[in-house]
Protein backbone atom coordinates (compact mmCIF):
# COMPACT_ATOMS: atom_id res chain seq x y z
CA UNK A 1 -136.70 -30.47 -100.35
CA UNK A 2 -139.76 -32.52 -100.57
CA UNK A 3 -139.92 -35.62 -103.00
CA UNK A 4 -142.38 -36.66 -105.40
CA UNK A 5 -142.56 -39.59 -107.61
CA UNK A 6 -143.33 -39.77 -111.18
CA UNK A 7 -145.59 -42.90 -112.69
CA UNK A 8 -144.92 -41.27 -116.39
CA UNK A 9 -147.21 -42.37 -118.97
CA UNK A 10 -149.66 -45.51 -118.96
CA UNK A 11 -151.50 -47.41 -121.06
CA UNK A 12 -147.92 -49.29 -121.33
CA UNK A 13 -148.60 -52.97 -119.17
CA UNK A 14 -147.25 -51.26 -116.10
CA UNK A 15 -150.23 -49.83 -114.81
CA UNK A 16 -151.13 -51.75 -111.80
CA UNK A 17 -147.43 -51.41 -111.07
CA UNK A 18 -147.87 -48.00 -111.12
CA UNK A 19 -150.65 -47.70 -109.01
CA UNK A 20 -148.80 -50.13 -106.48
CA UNK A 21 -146.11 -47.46 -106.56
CA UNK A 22 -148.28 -44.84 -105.69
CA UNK A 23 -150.12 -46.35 -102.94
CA UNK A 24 -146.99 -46.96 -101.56
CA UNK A 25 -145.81 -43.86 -102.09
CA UNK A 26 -148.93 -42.67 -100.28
CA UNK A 27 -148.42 -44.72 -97.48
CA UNK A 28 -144.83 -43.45 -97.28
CA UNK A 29 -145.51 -40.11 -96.93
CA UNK A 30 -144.03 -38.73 -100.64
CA UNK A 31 -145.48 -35.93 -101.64
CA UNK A 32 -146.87 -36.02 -105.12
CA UNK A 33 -147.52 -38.29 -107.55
CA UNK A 34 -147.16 -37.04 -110.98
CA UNK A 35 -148.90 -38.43 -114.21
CA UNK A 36 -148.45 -37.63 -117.89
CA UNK A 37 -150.52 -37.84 -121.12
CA UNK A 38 -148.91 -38.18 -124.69
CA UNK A 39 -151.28 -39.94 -126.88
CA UNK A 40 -152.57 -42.53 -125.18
CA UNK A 41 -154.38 -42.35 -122.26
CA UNK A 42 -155.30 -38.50 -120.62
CA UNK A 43 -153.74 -38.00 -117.61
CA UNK A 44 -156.80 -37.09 -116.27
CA UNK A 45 -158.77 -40.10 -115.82
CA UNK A 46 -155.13 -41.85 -114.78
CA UNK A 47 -155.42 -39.39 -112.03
CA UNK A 48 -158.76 -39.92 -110.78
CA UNK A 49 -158.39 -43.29 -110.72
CA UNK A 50 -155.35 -42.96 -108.62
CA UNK A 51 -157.03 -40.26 -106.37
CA UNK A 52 -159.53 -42.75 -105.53
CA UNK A 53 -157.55 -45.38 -104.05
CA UNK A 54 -154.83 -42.95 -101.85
CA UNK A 55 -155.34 -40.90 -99.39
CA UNK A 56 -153.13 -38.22 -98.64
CA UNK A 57 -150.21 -37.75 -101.53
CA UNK A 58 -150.96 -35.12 -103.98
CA UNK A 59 -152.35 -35.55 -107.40
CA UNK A 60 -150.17 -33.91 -110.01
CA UNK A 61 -150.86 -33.47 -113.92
CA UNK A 62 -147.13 -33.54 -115.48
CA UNK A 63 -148.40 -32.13 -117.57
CA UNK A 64 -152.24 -31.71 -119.09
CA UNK A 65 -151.32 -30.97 -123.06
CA UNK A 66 -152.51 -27.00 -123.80
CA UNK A 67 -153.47 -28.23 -127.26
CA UNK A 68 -154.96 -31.04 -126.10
CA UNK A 69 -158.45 -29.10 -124.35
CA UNK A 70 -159.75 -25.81 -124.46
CA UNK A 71 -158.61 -23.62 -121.27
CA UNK A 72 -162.50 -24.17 -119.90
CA UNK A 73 -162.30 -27.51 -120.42
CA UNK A 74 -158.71 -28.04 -118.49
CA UNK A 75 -160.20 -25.30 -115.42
CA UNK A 76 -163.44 -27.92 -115.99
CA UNK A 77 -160.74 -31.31 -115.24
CA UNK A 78 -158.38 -29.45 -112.39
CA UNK A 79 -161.63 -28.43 -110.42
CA UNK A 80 -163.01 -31.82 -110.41
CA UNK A 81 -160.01 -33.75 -109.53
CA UNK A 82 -159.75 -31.06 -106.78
CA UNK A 83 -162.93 -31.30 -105.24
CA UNK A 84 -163.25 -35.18 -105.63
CA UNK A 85 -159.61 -35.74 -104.21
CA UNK A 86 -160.05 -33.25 -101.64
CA UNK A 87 -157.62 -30.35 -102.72
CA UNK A 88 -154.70 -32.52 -103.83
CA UNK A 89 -154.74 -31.65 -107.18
CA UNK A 90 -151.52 -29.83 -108.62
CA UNK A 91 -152.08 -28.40 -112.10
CA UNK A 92 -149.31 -28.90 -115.00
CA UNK A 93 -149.38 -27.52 -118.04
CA UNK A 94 -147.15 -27.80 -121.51
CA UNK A 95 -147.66 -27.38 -125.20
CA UNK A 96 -146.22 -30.80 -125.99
CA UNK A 97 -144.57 -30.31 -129.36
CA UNK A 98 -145.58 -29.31 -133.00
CA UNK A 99 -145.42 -33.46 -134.12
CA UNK A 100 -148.08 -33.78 -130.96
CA UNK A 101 -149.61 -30.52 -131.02
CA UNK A 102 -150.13 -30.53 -135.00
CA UNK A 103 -150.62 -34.01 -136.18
CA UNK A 104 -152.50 -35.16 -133.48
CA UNK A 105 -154.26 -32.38 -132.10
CA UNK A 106 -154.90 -30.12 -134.94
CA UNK A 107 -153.49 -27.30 -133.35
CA UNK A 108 -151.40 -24.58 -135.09
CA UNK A 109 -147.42 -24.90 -132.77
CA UNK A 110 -147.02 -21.58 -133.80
CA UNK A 111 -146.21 -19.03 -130.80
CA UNK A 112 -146.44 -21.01 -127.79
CA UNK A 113 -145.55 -18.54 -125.39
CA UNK A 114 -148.21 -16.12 -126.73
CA UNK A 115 -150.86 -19.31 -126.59
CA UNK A 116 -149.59 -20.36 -123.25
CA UNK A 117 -149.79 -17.06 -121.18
CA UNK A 118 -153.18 -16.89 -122.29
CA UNK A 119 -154.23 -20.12 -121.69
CA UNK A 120 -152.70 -19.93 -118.37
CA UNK A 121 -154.83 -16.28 -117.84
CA UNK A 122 -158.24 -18.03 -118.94
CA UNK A 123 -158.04 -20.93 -116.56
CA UNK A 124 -156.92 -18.91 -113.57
CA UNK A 125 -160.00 -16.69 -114.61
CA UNK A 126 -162.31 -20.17 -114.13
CA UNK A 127 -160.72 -21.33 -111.34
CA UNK A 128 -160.71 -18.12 -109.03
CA UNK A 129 -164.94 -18.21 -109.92
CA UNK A 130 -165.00 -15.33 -111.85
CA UNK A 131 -166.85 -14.45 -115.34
CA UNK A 132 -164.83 -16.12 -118.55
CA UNK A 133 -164.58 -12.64 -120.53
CA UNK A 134 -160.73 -12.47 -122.48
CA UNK A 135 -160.03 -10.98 -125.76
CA UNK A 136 -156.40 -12.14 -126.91
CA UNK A 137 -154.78 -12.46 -130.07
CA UNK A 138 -154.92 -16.82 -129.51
CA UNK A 139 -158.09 -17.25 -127.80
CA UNK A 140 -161.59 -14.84 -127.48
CA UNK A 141 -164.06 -15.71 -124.84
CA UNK A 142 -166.78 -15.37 -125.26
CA UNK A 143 -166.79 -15.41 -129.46
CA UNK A 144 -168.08 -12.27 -130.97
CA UNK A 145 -171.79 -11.33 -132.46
CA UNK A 146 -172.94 -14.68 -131.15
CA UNK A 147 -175.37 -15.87 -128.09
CA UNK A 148 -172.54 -16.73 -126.34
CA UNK A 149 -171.88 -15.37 -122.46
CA UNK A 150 -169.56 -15.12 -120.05
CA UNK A 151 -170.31 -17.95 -117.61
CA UNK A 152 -168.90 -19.42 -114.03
CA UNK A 153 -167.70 -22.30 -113.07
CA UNK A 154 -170.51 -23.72 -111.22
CA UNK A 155 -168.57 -25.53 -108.23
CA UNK A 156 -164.77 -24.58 -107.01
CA UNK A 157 -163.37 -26.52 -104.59
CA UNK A 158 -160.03 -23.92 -104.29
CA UNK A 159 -159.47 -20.91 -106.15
CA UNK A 160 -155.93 -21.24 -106.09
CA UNK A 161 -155.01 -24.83 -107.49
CA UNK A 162 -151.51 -24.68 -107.96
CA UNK A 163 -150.37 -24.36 -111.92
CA UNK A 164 -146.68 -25.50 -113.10
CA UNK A 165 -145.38 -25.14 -116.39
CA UNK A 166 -143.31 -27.78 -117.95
CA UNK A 167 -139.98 -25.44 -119.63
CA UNK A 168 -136.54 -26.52 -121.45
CA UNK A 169 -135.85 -23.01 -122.84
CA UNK A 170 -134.75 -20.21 -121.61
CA UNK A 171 -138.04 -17.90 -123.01
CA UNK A 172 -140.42 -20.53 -121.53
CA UNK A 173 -138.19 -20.74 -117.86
CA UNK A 174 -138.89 -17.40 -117.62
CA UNK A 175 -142.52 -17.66 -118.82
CA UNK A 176 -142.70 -20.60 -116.18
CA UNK A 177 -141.52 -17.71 -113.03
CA UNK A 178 -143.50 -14.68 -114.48
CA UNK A 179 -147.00 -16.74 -114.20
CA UNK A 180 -146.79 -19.81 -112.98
CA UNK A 181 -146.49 -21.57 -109.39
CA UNK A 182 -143.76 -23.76 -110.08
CA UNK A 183 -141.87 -25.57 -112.76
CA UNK A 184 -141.40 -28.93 -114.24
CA UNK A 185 -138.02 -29.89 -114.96
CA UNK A 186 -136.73 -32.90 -116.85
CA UNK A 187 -133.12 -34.05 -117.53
CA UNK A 188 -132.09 -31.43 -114.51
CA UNK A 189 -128.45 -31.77 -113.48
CA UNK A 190 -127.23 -29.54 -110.34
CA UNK A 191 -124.72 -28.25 -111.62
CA UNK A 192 -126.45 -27.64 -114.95
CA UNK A 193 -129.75 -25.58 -112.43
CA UNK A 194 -127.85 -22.31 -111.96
CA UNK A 195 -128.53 -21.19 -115.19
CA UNK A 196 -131.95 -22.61 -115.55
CA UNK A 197 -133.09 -21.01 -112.35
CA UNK A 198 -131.36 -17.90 -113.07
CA UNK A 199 -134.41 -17.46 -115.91
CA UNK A 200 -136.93 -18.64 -113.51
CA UNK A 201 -135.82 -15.84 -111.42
CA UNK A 202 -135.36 -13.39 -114.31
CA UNK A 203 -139.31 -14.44 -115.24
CA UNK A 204 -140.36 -13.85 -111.23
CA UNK A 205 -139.16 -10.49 -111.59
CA UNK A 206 -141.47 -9.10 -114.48
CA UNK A 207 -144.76 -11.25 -112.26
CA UNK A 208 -147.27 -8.99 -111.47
CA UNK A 209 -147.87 -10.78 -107.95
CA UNK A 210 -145.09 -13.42 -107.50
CA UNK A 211 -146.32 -16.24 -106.04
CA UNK A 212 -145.65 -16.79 -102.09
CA UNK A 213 -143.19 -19.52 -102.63
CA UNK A 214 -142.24 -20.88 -106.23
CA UNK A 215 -141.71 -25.16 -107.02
CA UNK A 216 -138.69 -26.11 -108.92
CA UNK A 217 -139.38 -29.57 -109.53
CA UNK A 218 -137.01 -31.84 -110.93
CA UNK A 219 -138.03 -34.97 -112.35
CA UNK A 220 -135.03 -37.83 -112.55
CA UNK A 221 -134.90 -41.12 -113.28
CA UNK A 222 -133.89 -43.65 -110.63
CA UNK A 223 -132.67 -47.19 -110.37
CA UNK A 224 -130.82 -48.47 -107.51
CA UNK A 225 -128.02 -51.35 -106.51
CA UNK A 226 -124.62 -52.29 -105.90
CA UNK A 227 -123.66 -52.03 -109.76
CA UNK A 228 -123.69 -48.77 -111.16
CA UNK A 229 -122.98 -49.64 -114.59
CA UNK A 230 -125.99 -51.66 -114.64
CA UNK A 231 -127.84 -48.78 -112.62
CA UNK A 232 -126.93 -46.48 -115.81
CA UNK A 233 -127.71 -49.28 -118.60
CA UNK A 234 -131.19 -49.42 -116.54
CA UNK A 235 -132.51 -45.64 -117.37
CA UNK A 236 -130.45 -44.92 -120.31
CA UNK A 237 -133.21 -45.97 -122.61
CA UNK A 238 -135.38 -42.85 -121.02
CA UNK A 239 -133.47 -40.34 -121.95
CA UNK A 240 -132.63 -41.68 -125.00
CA UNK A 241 -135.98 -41.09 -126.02
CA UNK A 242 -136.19 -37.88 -125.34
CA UNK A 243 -133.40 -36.72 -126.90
CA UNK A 244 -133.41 -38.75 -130.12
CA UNK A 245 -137.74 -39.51 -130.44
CA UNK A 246 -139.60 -36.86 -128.86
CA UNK A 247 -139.79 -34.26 -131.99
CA UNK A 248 -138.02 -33.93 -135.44
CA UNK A 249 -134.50 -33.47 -136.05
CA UNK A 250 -134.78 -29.72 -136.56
CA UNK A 251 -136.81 -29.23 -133.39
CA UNK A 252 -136.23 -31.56 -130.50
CA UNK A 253 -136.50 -29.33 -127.20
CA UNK A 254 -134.44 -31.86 -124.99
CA UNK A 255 -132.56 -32.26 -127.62
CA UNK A 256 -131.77 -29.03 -127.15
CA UNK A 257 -131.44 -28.89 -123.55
CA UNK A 258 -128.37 -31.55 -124.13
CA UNK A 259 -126.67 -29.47 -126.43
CA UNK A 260 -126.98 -26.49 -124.38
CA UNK A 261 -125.29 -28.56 -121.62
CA UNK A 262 -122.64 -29.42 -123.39
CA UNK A 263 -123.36 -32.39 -125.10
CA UNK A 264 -124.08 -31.32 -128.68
CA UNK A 265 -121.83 -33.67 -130.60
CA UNK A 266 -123.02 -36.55 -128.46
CA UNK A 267 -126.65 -35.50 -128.65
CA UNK A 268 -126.38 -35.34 -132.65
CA UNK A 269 -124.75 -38.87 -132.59
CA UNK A 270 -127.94 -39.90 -130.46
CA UNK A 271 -130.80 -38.49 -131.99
CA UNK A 272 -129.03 -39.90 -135.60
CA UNK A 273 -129.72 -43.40 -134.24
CA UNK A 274 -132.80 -43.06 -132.57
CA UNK A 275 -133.92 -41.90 -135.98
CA UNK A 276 -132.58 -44.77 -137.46
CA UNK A 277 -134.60 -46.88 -135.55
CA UNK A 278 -131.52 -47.90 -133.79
CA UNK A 279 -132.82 -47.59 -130.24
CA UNK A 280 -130.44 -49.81 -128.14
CA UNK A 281 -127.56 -48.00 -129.78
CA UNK A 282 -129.20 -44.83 -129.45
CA UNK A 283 -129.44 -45.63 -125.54
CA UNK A 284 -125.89 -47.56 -125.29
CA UNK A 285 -124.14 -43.85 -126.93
CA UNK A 286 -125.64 -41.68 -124.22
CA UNK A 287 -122.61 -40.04 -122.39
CA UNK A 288 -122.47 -42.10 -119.11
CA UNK A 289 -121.67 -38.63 -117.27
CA UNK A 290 -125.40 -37.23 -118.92
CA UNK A 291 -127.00 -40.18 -117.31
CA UNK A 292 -125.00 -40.12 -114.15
CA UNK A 293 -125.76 -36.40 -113.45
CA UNK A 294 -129.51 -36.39 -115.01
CA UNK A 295 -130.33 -39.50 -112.36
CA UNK A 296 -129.95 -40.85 -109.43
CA UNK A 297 -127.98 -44.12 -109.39
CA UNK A 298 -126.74 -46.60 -107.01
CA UNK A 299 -126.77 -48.12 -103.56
CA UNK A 300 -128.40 -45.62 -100.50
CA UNK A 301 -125.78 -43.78 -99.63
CA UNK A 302 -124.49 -42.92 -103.32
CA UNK A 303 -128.27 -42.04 -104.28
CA UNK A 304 -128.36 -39.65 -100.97
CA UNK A 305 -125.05 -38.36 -101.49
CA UNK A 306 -126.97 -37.22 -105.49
CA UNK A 307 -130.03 -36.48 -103.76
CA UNK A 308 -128.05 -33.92 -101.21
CA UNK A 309 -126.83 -32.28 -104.68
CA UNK A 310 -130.27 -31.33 -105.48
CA UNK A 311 -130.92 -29.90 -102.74
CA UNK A 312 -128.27 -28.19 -102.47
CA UNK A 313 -128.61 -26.38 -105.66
CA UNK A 314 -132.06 -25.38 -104.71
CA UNK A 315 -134.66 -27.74 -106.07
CA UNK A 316 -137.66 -27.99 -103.30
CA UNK A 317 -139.19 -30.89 -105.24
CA UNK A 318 -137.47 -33.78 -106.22
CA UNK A 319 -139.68 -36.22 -108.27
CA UNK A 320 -138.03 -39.96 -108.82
CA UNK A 321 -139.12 -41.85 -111.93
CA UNK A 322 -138.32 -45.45 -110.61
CA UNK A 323 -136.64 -47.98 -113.70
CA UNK A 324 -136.00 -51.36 -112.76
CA UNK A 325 -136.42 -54.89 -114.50
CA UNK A 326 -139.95 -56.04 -112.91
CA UNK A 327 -142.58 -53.48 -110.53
CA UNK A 328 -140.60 -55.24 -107.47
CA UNK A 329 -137.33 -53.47 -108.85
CA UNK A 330 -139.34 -50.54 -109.03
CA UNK A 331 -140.90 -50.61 -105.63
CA UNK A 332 -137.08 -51.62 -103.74
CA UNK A 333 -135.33 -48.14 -105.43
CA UNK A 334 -138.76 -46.34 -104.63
CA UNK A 335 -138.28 -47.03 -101.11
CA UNK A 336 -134.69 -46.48 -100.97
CA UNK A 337 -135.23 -42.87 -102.63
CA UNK A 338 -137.57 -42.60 -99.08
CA UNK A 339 -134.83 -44.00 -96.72
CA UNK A 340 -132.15 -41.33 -98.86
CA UNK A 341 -134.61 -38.51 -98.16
CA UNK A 342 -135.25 -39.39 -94.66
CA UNK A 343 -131.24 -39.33 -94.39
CA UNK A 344 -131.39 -35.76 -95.61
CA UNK A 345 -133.84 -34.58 -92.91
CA UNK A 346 -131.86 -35.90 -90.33
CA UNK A 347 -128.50 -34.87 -91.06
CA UNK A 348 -127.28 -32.29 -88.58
CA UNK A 349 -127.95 -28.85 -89.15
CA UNK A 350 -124.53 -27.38 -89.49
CA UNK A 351 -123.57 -30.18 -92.18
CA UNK A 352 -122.04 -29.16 -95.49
């Protein structure tokens, strides 16, 4: 199991924390760095400005928005962060939601797994260097009776930049394994994974060429010490968000994902005060058990003890999303997640 680490979104007075983070990361030997885009600034210039000042970690989009750029325009951004980073890029992709998608975008929600597929078929068309010709029901390239043509991209550093799809469901887990490389996972619990990767696997099965090896990556938030009550207080504001903020009442995807784990009268009680406004409450009414098995908590063993459940399960990437009071909280459970994961490698091979 490799491990990545997750800068989230910036823009948010964190982001020369976040780029000490991920030089660090770099010069620890993690992975991936992933960076996200809501609406405020793209993830692609975040990126690129991290690209340019590491050396070796990968460079992962987590995720570009689909409604947020045409699919030329995204095969445009993945082939230059390739080429100028040296072939570290890692493509993710997600619809965001219809609040997003709609009122900020100006892009019809409706059928996302129609829109995606496609979108996913039109950039793998640009970056593999071949013609942009598609006729689909969401998207026509090029448009009809016009002077457009089918053009090339003109430079390609790789023609097979990896592509993950960020999935709650279980129609757009198996989406993720039909066409994608790997998968973005948020909120992932081990013993919660079975299912999810049991529609992965259903969605690898109907791929016309599965890939060679597929990425279940699992981002999860991660503050460390002695206390783990004050470990759990730490993150609980993250998911929090998520499950009360990010999208309506009547269609909250992690949300969702909570209820669907068990959680639904907690959930309810959450998102009610998170749409009140009522965010510390919102946070404080999280089942500790949610946050316990969604994170990892604690001193070094405790967080490699978690970290062994992950990997144990089957996730091959696990991507930490340090929390802490100040960036030097940040940086200390950063490199502890490092010293856990080197305890993983080096545990004998017969261990349980």
């Amino acid at each position: 199991m490799r491990l990545g680490l997750s800068c989230g979104f910036f823009g948010q007075g964190r982001d020369e924390e976040n780029l000490a983070l991920a030089r660090r990361a770099d010069e620890l030997g993690v992975d991936v760095v992933w960076a996200a885009e809501a609406y405020g600034p793209d993830v692609v210039s975040v990126l690129a400005w991290i690209g340019a000042q590491t050396e070796r970690i990968g460079l992962g989009a987590g995720v570009m928005q689909i409604p947020a750029r045409t699919p030329a325009a995204t095969a445009m951004a993945a082939s230059g962060l390739d080429s100028l980073s040296g072939g570290r890029f890692r493509l993710g992709l997600g619809v965001s939601g219809p609040q997003v998608s709609e009122g900020w975008h100006g892009v019809p929600f409706a059928k996302p797994l129609g829109r995606t597929r496609e979108y996913v078929d039109i950039v793998r068309l640009a970056l593999e260097h071949r013609p942009v010709a598609y006729q689909g029901e969401h998207f026509t390239l090029p448009l009809p009776d016009g002077p457009g043509k089918a053009l090339r991209l003109t430079q390609v550093h790789r023609r097979q930049i990896p592509v993950y799809l960020a999935a709650v469901g279980p129609k757009n887990l198996q989406l993720a394994g039909e066409i994608a490389d790997g998968w973005l996972g948020v909120f992932v619990a081990p013993d919660y994974f079975a299912e999810q990767r049991t529609e992965i696997e259903a969605g690898l099965g109907r791929g016309a060429e599965p890939p060679a090896s597929f990425d279940t990556s699992a981002t999860v938030a991660l503050a460390t010490g002695p206390d783990l009550e004050a470990c759990a207080r730490t993150v609980s504001p993250y998911p929090a968000l998520y499950l009360g903020g990010m999208g309506s009442r009547k269609q909250n995807f992690y949300h969702q994902l909570a209820c669907r784990m068990g959680y639904e009268t907690e959930a309810d009680r959450v998102q009610d005060l998170y749409l009140e406004r009522r965010w510390a409450e919102a946070a404080a009414a999280l089942p500790p058990q949610f946050v316990d098995d969604t994170s990892l908590l604690g001193d070094v063993d405790r967080v490699t003890e978690r970290m062994r459940r992950y990997a144990d399960a089957g996730i091959t990437t696990l991507t930490v999303a340090p929390w802490g009071a100040d960036g030097n909280a940040r940086m200390e459970a950063l490199e502890t997640a490092v010293e856990a994961h080197r305890r993983l490698g080096t545990r004998p091979a017969d261990a349980p």
